[in-house]
PDB file of N, CA and C in Angstrom:
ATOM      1  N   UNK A   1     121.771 122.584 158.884  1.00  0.00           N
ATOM      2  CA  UNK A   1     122.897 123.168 158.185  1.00  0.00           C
ATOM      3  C   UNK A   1     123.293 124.502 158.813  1.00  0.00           C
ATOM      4  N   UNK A   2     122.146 125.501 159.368  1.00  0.00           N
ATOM      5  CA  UNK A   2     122.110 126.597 159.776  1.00  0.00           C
ATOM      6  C   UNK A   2     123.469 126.557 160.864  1.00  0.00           C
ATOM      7  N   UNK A   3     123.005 125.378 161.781  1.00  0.00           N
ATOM      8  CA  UNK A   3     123.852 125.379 163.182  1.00  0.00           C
ATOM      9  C   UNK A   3     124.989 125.164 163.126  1.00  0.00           C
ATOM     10  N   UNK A   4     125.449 124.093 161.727  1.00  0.00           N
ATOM     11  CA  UNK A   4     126.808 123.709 161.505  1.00  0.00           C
ATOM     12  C   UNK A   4     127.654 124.948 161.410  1.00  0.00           C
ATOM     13  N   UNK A   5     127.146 125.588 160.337  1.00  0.00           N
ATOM     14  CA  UNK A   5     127.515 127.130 160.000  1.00  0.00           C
ATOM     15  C   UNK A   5     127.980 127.961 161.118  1.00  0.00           C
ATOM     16  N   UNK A   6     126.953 127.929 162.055  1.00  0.00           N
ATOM     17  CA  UNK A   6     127.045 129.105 162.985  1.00  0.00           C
ATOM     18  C   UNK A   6     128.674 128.172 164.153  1.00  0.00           C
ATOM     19  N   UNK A   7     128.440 126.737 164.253  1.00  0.00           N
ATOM     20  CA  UNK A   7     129.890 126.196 165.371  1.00  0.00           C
ATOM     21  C   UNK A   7     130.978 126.703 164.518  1.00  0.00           C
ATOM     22  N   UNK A   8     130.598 126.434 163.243  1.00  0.00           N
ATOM     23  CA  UNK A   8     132.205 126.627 162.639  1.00  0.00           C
ATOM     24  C   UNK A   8     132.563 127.783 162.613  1.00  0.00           C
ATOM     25  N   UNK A   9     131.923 128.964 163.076  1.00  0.00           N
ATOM     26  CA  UNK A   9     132.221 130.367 162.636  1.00  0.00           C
ATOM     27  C   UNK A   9     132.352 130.538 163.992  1.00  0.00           C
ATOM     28  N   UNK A  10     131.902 130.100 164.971  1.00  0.00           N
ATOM     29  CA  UNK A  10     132.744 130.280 166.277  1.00  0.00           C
ATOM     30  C   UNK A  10     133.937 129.585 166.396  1.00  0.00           C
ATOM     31  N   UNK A  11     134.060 128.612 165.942  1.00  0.00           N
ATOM     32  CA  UNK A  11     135.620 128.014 165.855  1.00  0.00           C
ATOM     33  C   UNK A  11     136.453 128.839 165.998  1.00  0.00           C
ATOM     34  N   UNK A  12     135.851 129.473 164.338  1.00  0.00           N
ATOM     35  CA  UNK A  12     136.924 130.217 163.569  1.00  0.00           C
ATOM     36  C   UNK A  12     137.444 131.854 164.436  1.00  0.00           C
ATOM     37  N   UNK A  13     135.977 131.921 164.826  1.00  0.00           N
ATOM     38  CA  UNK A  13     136.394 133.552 166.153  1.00  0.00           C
ATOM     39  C   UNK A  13     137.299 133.077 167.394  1.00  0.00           C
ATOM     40  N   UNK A  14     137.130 131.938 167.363  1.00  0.00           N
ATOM     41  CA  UNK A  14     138.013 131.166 168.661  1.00  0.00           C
ATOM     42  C   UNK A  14     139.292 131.313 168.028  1.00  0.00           C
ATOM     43  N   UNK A  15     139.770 130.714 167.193  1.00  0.00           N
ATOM     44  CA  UNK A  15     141.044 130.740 166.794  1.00  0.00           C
ATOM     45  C   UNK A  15     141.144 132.121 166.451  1.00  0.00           C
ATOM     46  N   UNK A  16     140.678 132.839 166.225  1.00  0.00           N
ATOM     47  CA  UNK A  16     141.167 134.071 165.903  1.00  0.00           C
ATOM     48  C   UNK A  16     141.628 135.139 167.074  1.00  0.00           C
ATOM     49  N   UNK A  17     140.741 134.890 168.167  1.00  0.00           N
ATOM     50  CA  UNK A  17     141.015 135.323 169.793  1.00  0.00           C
ATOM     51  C   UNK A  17     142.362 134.661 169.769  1.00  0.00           C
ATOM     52  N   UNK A  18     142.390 133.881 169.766  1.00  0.00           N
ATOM     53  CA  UNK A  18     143.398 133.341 170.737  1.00  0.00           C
ATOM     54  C   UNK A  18     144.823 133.356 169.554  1.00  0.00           C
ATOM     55  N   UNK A  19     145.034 133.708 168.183  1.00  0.00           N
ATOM     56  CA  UNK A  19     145.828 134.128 167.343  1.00  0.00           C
ATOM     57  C   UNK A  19     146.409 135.683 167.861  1.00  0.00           C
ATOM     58  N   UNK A  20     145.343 136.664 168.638  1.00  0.00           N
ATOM     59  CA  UNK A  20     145.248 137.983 168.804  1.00  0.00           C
ATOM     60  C   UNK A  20     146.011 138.332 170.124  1.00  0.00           C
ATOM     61  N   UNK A  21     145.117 136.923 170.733  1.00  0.00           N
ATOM     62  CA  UNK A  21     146.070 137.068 172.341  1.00  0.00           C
ATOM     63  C   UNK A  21     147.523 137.171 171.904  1.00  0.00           C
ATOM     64  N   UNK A  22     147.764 136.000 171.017  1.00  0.00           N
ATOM     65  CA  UNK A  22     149.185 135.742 171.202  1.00  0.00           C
ATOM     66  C   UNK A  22     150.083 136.663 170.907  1.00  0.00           C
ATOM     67  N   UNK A  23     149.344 137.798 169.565  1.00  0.00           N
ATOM     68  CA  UNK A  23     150.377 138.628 169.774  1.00  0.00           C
ATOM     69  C   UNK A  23     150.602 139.499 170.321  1.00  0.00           C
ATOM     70  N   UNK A  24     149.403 139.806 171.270  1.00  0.00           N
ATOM     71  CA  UNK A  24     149.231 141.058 172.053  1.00  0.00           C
ATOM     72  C   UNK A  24     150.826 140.136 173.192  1.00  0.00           C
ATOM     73  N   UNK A  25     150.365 139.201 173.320  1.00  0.00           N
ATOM     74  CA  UNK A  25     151.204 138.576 174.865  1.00  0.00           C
ATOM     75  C   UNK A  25     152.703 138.566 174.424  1.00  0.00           C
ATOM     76  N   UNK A  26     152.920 138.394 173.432  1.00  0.00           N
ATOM     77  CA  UNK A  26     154.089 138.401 173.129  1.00  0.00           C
ATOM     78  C   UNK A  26     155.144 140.353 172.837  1.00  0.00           C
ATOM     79  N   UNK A  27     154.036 140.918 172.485  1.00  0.00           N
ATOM     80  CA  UNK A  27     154.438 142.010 173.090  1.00  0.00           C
ATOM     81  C   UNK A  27     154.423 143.065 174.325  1.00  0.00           C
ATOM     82  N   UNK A  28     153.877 142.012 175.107  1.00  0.00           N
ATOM     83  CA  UNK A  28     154.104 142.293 177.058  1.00  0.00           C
ATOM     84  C   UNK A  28     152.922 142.529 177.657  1.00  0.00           C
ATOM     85  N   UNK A  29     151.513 142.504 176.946  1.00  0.00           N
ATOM     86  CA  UNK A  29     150.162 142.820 177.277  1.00  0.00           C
ATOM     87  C   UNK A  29     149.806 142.030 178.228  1.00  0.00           C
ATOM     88  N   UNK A  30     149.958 142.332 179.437  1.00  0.00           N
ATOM     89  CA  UNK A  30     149.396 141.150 180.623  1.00  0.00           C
ATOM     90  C   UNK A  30     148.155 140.843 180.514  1.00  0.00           C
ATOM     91  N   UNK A  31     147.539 141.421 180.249  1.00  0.00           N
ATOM     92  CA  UNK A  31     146.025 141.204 179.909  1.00  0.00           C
ATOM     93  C   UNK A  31     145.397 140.030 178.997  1.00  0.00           C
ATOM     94  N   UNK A  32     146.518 140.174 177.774  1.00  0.00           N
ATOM     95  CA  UNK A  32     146.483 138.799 177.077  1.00  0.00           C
ATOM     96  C   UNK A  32     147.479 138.163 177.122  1.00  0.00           C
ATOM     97  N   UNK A  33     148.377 138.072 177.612  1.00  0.00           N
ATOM     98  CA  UNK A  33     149.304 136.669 178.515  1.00  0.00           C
ATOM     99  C   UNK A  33     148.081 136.219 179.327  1.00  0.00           C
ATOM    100  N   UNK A  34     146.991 136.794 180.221  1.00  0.00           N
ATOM    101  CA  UNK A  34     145.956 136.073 180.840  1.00  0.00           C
ATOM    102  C   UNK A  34     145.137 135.342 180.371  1.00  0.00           C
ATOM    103  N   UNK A  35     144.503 135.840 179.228  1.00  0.00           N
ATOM    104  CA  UNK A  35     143.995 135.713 178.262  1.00  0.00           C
ATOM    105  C   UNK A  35     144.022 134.341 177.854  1.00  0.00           C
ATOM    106  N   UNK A  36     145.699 134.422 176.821  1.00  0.00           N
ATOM    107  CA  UNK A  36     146.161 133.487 176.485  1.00  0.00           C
ATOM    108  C   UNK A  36     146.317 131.954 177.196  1.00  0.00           C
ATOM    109  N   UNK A  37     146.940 132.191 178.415  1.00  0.00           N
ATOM    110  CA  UNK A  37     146.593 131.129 179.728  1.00  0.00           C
ATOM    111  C   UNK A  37     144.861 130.827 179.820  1.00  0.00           C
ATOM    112  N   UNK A  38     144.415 131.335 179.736  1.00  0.00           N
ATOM    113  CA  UNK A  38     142.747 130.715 179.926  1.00  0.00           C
ATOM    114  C   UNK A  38     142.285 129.885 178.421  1.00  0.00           C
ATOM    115  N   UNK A  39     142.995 130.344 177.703  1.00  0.00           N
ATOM    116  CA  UNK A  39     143.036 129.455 176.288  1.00  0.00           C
ATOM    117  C   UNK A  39     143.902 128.680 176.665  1.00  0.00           C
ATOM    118  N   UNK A  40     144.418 128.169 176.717  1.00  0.00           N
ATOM    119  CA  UNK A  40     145.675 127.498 176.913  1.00  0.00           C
ATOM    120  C   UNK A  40     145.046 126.034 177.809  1.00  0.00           C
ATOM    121  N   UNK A  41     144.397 126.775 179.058  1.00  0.00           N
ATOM    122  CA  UNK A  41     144.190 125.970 180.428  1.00  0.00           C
ATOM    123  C   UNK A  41     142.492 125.610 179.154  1.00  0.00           C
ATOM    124  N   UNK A  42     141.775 126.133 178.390  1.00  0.00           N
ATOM    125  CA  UNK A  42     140.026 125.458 178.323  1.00  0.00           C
ATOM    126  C   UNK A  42     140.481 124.974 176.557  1.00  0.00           C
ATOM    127  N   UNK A  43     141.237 124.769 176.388  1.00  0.00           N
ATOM    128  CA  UNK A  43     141.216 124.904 174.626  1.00  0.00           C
ATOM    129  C   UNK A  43     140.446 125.322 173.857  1.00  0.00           C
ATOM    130  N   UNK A  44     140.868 126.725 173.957  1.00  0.00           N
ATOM    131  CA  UNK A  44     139.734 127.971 173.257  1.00  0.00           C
ATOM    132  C   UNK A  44     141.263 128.497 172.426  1.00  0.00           C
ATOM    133  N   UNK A  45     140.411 127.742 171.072  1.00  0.00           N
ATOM    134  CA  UNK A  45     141.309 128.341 169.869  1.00  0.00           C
ATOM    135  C   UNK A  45     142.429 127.587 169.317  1.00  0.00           C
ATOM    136  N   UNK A  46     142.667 126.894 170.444  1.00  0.00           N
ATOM    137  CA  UNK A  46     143.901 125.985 170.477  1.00  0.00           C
ATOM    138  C   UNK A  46     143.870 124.881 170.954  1.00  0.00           C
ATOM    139  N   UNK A  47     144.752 123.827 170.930  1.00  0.00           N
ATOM    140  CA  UNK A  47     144.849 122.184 172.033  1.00  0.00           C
ATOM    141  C   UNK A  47     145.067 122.667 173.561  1.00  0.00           C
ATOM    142  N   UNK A  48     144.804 121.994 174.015  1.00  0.00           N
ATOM    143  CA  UNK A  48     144.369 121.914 175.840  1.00  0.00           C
ATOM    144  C   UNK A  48     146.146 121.984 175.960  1.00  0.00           C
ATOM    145  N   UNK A  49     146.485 122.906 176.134  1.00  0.00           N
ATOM    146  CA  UNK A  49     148.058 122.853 177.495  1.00  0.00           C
ATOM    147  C   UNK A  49     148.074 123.122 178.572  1.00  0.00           C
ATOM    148  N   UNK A  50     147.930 122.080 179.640  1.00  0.00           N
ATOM    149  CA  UNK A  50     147.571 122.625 180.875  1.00  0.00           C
ATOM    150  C   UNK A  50     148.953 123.426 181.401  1.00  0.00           C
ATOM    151  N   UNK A  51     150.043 123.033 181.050  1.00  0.00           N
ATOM    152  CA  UNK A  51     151.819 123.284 181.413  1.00  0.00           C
ATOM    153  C   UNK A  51     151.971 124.368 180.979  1.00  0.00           C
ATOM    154  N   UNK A  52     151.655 124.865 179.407  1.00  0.00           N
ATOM    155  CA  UNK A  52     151.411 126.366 178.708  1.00  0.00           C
ATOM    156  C   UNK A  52     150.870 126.760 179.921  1.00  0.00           C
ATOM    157  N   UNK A  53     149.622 126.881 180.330  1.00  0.00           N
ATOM    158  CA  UNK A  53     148.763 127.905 180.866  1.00  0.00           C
ATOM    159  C   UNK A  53     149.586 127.867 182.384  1.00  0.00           C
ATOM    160  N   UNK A  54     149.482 127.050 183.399  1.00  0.00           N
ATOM    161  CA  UNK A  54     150.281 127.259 184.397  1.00  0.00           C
ATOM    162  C   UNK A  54     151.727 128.233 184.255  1.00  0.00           C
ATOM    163  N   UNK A  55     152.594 127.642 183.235  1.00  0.00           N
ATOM    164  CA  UNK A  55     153.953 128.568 183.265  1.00  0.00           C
ATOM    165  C   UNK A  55     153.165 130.035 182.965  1.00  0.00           C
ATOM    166  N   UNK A  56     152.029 130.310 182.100  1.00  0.00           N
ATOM    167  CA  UNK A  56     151.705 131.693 181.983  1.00  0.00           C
ATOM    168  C   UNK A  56     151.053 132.567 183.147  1.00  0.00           C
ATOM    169  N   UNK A  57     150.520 132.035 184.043  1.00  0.00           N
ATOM    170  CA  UNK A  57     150.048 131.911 184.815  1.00  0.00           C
ATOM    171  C   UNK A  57     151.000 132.319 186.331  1.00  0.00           C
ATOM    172  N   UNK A  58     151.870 131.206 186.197  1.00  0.00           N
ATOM    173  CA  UNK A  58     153.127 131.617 187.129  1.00  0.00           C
ATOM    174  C   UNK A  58     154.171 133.039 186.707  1.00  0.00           C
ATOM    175  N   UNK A  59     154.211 133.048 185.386  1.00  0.00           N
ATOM    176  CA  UNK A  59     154.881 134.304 185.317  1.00  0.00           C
ATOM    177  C   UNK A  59     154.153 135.313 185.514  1.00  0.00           C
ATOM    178  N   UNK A  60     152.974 135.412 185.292  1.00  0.00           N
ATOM    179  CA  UNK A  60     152.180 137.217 185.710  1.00  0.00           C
ATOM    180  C   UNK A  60     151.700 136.918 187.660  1.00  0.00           C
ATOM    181  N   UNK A  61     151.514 136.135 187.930  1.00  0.00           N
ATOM    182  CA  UNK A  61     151.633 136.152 189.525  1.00  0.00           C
ATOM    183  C   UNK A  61     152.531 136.707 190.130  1.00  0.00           C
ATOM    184  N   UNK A  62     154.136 136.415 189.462  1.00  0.00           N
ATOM    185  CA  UNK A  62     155.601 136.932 189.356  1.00  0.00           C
ATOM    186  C   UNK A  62     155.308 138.384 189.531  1.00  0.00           C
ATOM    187  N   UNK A  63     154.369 139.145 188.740  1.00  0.00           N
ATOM    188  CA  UNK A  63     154.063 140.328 188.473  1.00  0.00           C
ATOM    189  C   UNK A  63     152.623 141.127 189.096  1.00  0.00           C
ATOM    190  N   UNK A  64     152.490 140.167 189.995  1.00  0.00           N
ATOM    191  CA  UNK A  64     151.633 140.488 190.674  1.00  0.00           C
ATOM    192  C   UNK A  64     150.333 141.006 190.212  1.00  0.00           C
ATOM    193  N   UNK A  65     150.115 140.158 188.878  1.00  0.00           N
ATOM    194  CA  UNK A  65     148.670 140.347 188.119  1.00  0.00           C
ATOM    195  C   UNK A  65     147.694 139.549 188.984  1.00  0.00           C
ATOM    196  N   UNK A  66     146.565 139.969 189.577  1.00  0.00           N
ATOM    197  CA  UNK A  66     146.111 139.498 190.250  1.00  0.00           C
ATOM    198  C   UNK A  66     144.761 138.244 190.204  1.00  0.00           C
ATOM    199  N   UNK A  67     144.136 137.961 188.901  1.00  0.00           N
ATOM    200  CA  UNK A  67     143.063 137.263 188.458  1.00  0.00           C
ATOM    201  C   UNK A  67     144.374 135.981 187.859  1.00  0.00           C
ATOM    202  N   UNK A  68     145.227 136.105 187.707  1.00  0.00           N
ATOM    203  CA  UNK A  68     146.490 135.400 187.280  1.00  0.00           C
ATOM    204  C   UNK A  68     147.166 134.958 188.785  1.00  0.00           C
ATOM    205  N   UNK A  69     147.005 135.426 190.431  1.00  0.00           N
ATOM    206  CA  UNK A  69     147.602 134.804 191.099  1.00  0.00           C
ATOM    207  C   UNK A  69     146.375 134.015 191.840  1.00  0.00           C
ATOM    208  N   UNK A  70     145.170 133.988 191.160  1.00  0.00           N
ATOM    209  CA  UNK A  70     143.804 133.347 191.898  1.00  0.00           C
ATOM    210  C   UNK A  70     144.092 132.152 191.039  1.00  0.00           C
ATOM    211  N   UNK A  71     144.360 132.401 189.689  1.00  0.00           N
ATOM    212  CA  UNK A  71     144.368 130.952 188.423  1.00  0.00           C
ATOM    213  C   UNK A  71     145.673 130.413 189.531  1.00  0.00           C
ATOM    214  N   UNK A  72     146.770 130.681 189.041  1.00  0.00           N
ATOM    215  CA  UNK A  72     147.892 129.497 189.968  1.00  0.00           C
ATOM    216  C   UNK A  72     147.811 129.211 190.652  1.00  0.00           C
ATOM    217  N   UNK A  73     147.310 129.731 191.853  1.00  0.00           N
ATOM    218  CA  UNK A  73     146.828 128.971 193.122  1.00  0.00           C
ATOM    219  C   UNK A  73     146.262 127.764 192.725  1.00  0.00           C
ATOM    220  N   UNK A  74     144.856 128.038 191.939  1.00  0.00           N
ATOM    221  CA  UNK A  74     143.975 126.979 191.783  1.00  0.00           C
ATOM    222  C   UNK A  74     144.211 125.796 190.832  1.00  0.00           C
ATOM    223  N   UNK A  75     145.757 126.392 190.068  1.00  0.00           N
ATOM    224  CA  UNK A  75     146.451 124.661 189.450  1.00  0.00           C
ATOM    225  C   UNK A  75     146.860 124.191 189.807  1.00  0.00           C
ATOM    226  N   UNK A  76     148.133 124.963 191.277  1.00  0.00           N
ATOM    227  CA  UNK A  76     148.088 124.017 192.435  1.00  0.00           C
ATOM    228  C   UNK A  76     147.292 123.504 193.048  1.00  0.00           C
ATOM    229  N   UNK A  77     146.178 123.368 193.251  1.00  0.00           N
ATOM    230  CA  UNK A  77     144.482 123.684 194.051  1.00  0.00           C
ATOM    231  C   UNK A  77     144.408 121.792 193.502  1.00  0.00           C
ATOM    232  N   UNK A  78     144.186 122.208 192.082  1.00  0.00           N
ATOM    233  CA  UNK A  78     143.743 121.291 191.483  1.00  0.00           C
ATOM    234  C   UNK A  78     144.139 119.990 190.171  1.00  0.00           C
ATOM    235  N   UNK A  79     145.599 120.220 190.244  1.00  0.00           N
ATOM    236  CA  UNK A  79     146.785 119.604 190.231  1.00  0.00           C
ATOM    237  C   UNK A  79     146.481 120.126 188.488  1.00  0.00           C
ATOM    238  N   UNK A  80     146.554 121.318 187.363  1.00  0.00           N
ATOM    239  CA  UNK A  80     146.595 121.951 186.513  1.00  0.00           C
ATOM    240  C   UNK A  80     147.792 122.414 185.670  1.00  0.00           C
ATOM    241  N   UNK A  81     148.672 121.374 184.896  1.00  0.00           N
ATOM    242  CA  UNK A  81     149.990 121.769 184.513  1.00  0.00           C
ATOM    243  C   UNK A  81     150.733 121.414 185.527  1.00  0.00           C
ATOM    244  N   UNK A  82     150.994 120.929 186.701  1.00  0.00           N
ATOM    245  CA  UNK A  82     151.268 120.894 187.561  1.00  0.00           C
ATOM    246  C   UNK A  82     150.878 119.883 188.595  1.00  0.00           C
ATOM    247  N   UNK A  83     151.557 119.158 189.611  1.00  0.00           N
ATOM    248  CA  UNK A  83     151.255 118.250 190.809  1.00  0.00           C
ATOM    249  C   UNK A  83     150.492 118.823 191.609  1.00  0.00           C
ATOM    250  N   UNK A  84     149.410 118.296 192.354  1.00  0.00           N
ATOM    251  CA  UNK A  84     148.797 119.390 193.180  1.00  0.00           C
ATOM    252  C   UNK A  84     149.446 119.466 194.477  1.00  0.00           C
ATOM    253  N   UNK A  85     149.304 121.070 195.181  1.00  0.00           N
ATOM    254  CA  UNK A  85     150.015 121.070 195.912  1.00  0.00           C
ATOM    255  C   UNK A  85     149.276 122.246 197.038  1.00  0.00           C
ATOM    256  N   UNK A  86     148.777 121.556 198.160  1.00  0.00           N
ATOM    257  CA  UNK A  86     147.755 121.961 199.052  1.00  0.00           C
ATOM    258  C   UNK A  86     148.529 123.165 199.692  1.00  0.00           C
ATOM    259  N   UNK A  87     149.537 123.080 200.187  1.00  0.00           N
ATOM    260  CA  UNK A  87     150.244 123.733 201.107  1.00  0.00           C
ATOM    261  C   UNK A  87     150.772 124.942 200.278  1.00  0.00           C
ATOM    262  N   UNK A  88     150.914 124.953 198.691  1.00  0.00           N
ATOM    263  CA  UNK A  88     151.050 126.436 197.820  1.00  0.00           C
ATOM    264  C   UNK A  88     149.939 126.858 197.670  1.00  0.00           C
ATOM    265  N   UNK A  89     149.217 125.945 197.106  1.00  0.00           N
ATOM    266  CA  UNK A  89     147.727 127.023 197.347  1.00  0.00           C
ATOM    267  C   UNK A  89     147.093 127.220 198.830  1.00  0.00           C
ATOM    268  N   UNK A  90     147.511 127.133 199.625  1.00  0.00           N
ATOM    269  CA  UNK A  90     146.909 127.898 200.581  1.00  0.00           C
ATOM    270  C   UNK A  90     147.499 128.956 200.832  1.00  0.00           C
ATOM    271  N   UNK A  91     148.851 129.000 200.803  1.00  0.00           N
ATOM    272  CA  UNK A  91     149.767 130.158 200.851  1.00  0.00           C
ATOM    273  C   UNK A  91     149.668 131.344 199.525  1.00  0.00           C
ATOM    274  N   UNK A  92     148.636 131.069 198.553  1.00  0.00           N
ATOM    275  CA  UNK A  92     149.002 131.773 197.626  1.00  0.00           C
ATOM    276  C   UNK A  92     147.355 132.338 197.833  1.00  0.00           C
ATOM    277  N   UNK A  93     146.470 131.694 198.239  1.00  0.00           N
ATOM    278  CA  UNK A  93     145.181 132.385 198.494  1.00  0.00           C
ATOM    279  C   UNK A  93     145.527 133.145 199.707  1.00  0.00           C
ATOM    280  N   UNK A  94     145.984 132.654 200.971  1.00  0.00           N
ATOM    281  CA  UNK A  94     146.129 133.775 202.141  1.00  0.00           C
ATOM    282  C   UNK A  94     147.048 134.930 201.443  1.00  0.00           C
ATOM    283  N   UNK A  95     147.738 135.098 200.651  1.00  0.00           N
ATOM    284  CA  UNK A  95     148.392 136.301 200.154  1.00  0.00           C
ATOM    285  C   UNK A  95     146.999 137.457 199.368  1.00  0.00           C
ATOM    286  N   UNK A  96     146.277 136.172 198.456  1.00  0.00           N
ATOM    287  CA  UNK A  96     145.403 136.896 198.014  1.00  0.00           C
ATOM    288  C   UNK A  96     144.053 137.074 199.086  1.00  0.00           C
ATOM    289  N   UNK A  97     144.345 137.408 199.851  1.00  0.00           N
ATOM    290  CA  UNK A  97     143.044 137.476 200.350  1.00  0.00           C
ATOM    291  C   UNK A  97     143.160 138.732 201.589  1.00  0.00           C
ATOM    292  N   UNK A  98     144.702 138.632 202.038  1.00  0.00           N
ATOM    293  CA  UNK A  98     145.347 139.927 202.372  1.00  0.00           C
ATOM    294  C   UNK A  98     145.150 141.272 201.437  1.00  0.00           C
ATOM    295  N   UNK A  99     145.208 141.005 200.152  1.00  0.00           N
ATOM    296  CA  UNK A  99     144.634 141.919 199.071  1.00  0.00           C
ATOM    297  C   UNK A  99     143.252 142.352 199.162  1.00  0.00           C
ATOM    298  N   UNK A 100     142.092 141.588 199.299  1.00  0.00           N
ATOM    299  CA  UNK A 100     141.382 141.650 198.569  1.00  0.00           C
ATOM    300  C   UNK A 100     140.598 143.106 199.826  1.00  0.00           C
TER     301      UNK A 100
END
């Protein structure tokens, strides 16, 4: 009974993260627009959108958030919301890697 207790109360912190992201992201917090995309892309808190998390994903790359232009690469990488597409992610890791 103990353990049931303890999944459901992580559920419930799950949905509550990812309730928090949303409004941080919706008032311009790139941090949780990232956030939010990693919920989005593992279904933490929420249903699995792989298309959510990519478009979030593609817009802070836009902005040159950088743990956000390693994720899009790798949904092109690994066909994530998206068709996979070898020839963007290589072009989007050689950008990041000019960075690093």
């Amino acid at each position: 009974m103990f353990v049931i207790i303890k999944e459901l109360e992580l559920i419930l912190i799950k949905q509550k993260a990812f309730e928090l992201y949303k409004i941080a992201a919706e008032k311009g917090d790139l941090d949780a627009q990232y956030n939010l995309g990693i919920c989005y892309s593992n279904g933490i808190g929420t249903d699995i959108d792989k298309e959510k998390a990519f478009e979030l994903f593609k817009e802070l790359a836009k902005k040159e958030y950088l743990n956000s232009q390693f994720q899009f690469g790798y949904c092109y990488n690994k066909g994530i919301g998206t068709d996979i597409n070898r020839l963007k992610t290589f072009e989007l890791f050689k950008i990041l890697a000019k960075k690093a």
